[in-house]
C-alpha atoms as a PDB file:
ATOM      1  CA  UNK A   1     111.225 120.178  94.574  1.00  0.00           C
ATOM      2  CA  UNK A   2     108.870 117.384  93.708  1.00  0.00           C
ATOM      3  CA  UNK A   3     108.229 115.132  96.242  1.00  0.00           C
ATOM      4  CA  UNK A   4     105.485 112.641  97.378  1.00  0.00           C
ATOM      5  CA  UNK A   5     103.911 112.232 100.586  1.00  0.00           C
ATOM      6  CA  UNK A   6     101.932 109.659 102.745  1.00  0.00           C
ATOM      7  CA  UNK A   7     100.179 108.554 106.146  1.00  0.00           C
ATOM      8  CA  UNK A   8     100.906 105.860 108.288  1.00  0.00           C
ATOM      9  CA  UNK A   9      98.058 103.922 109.362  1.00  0.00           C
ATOM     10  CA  UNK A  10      98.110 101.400 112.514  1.00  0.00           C
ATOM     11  CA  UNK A  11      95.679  98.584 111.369  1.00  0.00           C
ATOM     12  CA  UNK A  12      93.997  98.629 114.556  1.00  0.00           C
ATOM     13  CA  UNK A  13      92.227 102.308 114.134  1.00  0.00           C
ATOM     14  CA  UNK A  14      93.329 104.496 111.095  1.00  0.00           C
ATOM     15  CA  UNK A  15      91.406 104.490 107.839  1.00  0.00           C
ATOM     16  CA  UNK A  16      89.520 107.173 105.474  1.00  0.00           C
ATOM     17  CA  UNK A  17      85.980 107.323 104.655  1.00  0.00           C
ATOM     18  CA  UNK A  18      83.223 108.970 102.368  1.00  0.00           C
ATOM     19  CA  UNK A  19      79.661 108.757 102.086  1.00  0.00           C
ATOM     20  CA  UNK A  20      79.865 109.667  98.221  1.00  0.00           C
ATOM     21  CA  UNK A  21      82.043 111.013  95.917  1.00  0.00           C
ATOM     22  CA  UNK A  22      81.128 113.825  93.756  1.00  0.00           C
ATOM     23  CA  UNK A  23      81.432 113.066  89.824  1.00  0.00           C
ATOM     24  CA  UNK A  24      82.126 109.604  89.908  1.00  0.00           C
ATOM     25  CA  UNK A  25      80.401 107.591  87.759  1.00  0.00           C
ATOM     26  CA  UNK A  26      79.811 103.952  86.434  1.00  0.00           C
ATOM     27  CA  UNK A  27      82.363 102.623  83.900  1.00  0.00           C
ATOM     28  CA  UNK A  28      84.261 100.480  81.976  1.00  0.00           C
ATOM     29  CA  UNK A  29      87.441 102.875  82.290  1.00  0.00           C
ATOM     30  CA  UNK A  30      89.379 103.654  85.094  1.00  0.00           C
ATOM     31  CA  UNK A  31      92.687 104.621  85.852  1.00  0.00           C
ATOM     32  CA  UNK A  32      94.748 103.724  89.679  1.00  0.00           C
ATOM     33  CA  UNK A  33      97.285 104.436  91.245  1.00  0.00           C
ATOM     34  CA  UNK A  34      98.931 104.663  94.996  1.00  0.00           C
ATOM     35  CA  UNK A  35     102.352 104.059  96.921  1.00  0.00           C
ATOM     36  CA  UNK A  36     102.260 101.761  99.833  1.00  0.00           C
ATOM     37  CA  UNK A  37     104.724 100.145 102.595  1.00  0.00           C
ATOM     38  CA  UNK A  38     102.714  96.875 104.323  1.00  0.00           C
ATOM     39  CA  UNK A  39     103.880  96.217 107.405  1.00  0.00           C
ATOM     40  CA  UNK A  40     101.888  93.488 108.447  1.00  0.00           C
ATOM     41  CA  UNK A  41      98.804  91.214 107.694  1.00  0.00           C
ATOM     42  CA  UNK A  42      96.833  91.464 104.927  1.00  0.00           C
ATOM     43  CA  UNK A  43      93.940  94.269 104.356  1.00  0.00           C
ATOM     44  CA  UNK A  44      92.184  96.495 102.190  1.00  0.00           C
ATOM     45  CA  UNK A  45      93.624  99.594  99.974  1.00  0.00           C
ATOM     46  CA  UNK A  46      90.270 101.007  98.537  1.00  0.00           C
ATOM     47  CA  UNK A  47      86.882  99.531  98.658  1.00  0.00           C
ATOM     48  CA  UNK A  48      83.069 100.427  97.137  1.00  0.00           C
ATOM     49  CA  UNK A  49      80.655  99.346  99.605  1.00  0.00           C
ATOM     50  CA  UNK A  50      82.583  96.418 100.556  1.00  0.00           C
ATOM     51  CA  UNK A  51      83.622  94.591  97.701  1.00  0.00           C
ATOM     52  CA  UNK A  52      81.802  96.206  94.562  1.00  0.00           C
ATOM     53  CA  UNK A  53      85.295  97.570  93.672  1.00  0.00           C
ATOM     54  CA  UNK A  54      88.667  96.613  96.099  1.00  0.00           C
ATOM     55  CA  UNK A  55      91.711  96.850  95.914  1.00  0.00           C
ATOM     56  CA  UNK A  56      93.736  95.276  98.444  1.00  0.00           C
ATOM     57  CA  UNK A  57      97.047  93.524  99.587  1.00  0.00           C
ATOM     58  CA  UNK A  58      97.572  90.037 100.625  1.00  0.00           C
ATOM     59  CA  UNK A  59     100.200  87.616 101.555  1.00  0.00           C
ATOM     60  CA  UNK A  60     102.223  89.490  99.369  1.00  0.00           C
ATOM     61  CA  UNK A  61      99.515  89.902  96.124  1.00  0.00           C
ATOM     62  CA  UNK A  62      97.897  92.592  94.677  1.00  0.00           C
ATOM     63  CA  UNK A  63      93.994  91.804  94.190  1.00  0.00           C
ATOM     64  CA  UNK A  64      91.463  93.867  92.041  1.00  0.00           C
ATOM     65  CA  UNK A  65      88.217  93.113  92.194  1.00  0.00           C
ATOM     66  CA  UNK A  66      85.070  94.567  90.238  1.00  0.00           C
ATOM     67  CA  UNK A  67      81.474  93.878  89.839  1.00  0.00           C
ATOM     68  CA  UNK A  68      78.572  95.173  88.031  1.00  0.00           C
ATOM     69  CA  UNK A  69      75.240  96.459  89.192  1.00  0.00           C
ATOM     70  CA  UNK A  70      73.919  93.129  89.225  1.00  0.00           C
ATOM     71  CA  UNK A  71      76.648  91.655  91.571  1.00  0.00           C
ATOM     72  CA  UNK A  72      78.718  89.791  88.821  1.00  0.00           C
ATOM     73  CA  UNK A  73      82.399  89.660  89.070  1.00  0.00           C
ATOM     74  CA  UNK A  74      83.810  91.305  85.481  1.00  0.00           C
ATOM     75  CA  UNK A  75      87.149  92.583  86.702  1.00  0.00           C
ATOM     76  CA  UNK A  76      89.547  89.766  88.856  1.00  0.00           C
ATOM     77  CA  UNK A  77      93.175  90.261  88.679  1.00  0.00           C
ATOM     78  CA  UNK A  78      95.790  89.248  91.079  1.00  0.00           C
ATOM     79  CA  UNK A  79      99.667  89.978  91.154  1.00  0.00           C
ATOM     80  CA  UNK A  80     102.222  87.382  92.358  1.00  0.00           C
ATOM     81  CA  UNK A  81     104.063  87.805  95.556  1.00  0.00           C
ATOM     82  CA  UNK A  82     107.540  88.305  93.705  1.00  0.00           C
ATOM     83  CA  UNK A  83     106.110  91.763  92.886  1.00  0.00           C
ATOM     84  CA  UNK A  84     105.154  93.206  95.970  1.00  0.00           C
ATOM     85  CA  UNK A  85     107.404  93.738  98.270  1.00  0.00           C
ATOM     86  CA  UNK A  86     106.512  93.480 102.615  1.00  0.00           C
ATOM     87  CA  UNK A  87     108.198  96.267 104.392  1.00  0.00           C
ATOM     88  CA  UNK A  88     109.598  98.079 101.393  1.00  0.00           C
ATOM     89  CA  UNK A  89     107.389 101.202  99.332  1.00  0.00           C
ATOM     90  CA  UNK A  90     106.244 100.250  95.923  1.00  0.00           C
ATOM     91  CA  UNK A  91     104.316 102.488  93.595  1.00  0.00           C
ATOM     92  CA  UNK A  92     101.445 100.784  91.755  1.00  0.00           C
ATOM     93  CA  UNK A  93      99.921 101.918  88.846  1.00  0.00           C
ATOM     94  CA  UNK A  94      97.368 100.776  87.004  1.00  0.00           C
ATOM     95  CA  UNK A  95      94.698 101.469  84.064  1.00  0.00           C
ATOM     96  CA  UNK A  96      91.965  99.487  82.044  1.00  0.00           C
ATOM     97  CA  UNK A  97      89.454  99.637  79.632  1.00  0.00           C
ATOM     98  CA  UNK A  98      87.221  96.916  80.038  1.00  0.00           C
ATOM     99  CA  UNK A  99      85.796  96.729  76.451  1.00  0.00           C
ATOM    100  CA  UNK A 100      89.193  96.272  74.840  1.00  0.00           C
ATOM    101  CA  UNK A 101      91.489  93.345  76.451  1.00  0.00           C
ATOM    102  CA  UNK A 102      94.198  95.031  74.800  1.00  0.00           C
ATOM    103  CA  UNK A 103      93.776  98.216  76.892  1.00  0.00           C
ATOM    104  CA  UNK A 104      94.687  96.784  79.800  1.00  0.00           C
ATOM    105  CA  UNK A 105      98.121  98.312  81.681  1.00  0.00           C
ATOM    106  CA  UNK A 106      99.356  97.281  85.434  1.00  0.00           C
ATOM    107  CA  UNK A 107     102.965  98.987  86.874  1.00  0.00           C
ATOM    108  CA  UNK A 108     104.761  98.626  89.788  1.00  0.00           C
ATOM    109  CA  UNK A 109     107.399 101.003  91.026  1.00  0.00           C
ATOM    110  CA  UNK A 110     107.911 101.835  86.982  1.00  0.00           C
ATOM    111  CA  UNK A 111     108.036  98.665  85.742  1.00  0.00           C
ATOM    112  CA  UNK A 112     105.642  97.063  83.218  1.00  0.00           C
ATOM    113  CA  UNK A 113     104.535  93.437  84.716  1.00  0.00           C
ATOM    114  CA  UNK A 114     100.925  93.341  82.927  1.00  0.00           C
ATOM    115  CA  UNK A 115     102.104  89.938  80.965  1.00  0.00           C
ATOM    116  CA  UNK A 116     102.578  89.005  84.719  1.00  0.00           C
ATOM    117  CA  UNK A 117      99.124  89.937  85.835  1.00  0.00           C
ATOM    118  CA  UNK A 118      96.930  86.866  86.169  1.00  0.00           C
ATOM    119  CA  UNK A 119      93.110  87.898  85.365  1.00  0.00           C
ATOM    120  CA  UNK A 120      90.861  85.758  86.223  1.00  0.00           C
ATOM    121  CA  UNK A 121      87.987  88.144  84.834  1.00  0.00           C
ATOM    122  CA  UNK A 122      88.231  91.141  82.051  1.00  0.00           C
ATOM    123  CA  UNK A 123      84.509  91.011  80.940  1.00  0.00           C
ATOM    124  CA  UNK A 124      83.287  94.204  78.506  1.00  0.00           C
ATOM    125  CA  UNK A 125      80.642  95.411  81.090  1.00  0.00           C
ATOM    126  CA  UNK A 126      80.169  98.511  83.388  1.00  0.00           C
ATOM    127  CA  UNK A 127      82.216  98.481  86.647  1.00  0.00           C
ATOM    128  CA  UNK A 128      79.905  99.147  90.052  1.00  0.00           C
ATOM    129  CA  UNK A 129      81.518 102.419  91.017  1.00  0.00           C
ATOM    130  CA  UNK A 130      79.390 104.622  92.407  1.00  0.00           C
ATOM    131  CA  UNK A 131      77.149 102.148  95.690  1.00  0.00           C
ATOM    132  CA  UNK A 132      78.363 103.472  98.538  1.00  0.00           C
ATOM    133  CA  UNK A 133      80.215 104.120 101.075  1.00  0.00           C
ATOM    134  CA  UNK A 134      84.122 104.252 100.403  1.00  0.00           C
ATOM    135  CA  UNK A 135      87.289 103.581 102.586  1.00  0.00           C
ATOM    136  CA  UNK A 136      90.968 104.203 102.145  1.00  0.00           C
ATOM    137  CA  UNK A 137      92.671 101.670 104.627  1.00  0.00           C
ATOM    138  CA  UNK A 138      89.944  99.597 105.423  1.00  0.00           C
ATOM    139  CA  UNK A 139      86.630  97.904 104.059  1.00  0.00           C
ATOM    140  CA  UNK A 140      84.218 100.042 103.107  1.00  0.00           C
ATOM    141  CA  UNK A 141      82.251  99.023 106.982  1.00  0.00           C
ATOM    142  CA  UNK A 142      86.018  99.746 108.551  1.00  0.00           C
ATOM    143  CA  UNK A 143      86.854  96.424 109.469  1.00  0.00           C
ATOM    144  CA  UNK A 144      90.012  94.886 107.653  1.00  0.00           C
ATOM    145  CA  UNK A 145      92.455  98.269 108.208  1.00  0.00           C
ATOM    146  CA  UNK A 146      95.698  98.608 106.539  1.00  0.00           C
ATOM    147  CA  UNK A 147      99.186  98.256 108.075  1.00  0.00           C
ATOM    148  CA  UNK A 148     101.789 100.194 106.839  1.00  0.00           C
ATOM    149  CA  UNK A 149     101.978 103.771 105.174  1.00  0.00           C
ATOM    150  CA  UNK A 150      99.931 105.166 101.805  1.00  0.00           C
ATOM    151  CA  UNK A 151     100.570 107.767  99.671  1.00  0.00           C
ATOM    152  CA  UNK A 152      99.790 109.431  96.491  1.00  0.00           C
ATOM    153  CA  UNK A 153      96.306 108.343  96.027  1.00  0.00           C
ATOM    154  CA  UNK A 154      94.488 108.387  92.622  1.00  0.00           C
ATOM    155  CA  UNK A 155      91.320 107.279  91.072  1.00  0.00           C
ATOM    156  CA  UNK A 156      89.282 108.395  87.777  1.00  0.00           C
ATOM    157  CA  UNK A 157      86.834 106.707  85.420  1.00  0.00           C
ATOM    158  CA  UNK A 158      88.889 107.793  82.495  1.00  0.00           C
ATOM    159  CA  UNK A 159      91.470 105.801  80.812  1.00  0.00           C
ATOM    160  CA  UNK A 160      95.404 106.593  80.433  1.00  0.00           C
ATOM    161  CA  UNK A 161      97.776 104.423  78.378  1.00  0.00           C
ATOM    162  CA  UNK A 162     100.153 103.679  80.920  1.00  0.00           C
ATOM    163  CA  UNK A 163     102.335 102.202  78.296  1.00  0.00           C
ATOM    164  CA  UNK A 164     102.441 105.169  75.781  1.00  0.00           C
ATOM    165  CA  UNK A 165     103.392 107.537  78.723  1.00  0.00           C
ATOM    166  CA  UNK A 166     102.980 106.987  82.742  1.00  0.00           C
ATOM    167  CA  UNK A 167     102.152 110.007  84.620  1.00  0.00           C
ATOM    168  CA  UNK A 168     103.085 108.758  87.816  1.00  0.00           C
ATOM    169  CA  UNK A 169     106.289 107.556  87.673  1.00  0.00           C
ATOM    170  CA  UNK A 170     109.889 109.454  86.638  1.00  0.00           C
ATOM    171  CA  UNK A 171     111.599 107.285  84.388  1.00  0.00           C
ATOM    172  CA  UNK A 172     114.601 109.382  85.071  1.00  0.00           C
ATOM    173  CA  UNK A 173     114.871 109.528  88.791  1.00  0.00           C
ATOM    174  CA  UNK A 174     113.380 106.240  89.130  1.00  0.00           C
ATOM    175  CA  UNK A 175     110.801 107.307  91.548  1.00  0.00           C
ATOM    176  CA  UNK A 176     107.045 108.372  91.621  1.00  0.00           C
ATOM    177  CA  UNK A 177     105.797 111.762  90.911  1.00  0.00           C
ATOM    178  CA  UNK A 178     103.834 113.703  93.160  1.00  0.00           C
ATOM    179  CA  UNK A 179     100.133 113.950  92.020  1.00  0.00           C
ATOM    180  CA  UNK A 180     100.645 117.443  92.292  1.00  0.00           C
ATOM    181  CA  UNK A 181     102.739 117.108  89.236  1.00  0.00           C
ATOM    182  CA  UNK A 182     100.583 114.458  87.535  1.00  0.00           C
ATOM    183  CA  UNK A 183      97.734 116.732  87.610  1.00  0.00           C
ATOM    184  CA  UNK A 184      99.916 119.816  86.150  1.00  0.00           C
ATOM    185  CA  UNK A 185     101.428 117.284  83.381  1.00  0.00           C
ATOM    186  CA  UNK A 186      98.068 115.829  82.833  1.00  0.00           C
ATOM    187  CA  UNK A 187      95.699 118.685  83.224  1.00  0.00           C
ATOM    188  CA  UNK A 188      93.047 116.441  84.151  1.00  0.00           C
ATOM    189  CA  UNK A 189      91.605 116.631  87.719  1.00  0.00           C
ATOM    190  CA  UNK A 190      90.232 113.044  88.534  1.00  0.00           C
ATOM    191  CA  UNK A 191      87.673 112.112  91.171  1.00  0.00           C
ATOM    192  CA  UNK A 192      90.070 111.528  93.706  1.00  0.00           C
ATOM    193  CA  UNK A 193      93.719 113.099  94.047  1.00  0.00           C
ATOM    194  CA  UNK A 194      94.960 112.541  97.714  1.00  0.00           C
ATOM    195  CA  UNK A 195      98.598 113.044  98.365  1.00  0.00           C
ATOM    196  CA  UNK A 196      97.553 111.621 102.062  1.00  0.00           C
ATOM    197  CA  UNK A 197      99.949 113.705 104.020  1.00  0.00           C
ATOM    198  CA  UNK A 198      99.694 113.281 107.964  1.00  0.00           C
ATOM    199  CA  UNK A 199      98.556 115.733 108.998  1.00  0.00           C
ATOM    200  CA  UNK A 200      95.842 116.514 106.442  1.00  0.00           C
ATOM    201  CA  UNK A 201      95.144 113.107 105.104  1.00  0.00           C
ATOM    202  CA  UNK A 202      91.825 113.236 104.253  1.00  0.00           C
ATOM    203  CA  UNK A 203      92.555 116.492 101.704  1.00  0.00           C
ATOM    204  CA  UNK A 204      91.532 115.807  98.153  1.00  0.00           C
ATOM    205  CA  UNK A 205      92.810 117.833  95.546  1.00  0.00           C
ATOM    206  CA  UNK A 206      90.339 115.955  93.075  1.00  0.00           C
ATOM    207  CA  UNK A 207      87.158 116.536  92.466  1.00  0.00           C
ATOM    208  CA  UNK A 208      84.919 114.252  94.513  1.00  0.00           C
ATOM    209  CA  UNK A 209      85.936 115.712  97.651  1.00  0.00           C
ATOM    210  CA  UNK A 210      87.494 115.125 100.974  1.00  0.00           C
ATOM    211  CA  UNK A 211      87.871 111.877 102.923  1.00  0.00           C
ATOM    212  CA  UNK A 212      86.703 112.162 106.491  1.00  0.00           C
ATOM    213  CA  UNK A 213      90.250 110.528 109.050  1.00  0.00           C
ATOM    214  CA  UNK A 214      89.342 108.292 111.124  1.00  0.00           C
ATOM    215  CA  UNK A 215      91.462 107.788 113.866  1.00  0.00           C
ATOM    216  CA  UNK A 216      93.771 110.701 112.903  1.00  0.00           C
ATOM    217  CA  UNK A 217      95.493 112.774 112.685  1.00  0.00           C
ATOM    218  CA  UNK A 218      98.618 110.218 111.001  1.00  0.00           C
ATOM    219  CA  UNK A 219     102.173 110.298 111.553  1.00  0.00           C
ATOM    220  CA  UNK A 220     103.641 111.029 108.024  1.00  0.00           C
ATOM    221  CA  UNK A 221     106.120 113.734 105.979  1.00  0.00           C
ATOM    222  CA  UNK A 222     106.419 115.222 102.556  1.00  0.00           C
ATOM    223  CA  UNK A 223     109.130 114.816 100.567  1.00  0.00           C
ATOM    224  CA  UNK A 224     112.565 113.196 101.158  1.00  0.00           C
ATOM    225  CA  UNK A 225     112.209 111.783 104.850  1.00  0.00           C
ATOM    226  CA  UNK A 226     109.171 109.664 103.908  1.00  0.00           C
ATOM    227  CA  UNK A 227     109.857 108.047 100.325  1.00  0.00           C
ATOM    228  CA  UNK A 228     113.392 108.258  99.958  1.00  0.00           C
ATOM    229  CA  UNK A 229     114.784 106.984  96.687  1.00  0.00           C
ATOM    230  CA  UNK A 230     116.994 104.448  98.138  1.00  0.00           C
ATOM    231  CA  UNK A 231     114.112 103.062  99.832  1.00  0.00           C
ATOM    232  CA  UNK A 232     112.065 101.663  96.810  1.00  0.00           C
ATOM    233  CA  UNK A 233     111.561  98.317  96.415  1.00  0.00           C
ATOM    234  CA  UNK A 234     113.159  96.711  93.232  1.00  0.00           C
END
């Protein structure tokens, strides 16, 4: 059985944390994409050395930030509250290449809402990947920590058209796939693959290696009991 999996972290302690990660580069292609359940406030997803790349949740948005080497902002997209739903999981998926405007692809729990997507910045220049450190949960300097659960973490410098066929979602059950079975499907191994289960949250099945937990180990399941079908936000 396919299932996914995920950690619940407090917002007062819990986040995940790395130095470097091992065979990411600079780009102008990546590919994203996590579950998450907010519970409260508004905090960080991922960040790159505190705001070179973020991804975060707040008041209800979506916000993706990116910068060059120089500091400039050439990625800035945000996604309306209607979309993101406070207490309930949602599965967000996302892809770009920033030297083609029409290679640009942003789901949520299966659904296509890129003509939704407000960017305030899609500029053909190389995304600030690789200045360290990195945090899952938190800013990068593990202040602004996540409330609520995570799961099914994913990030490569490659590109996927989301819209041609999305890896990370099951059309027919109407619910995520595991990365386990997005990296069998795929065949790719991206930087970072972590299904973020409880007890071994930090475990990276990628290539860039694993998180250190701070603050753990999480409550959190695999399979049924934490993401159950009937629990997705629509």
């Amino acid at each position: 059985q396919d299932n996914c999996s995920a950690s619940k972290f407090d917002g007062s302690n819990d986040y995940l944390s790395r130095s470097s990660i091992s065979g990411l580069s600079d780009s102008k292609l990546i590919t994203f994409s996590f579950n998450a359940s907010q519970t409260t406030g508004s905090a960080q997803i991922f960040t790159v050395s505190n705001g070179r790349f973020s991804v975060k949740i707040e008041s209800k948005r979506l916000y993706v930030l990116a910068t060059n080497a120089a500091g400039g902002v050439i990625l800035n997209l945000q996604v309306y509250p209607n979309k993101v739903r406070r207490g309930q999981n949602n599965s967000f998926s996302f892809s770009f290449d920033l030297s083609d405007t029409s290679k640009r692809h942003m789901f949520i729990n299966g659904v296509d809402v890129t003509s939704e997507v407000t960017f305030s910045a899609y500029l053909n220049q190389v995304m600030d990947l690789t200045l360290t450190p990195y945090a899952i949960g938190a800013a990068a300097d593990g202040s602004s920590k996540f409330n609520g659960s995570i799961g099914e973490f994913y990030l490569d410098t490659a590109y996927i058209d989301l819209a041609t066929e999305n890896p990370f979602w099951d059309s027919d059950a109407n619910r995520p796939n595991s990365l386990r079975k997005v990296i069998e499907d795929t065949g790719v191994t991206p930087a970072i693959a972590m299904p973020l289960i409880g007890n071994n949250a930090g475990n990276n099945l990628g290539s860039g290696g694993d998180f250190t937990v701070n603050s753990g180990p999480y409550t959190g399941a695999r399979g049924a009991s934490e993401y159950r079908d009937r629990s997705w936000a629509r």
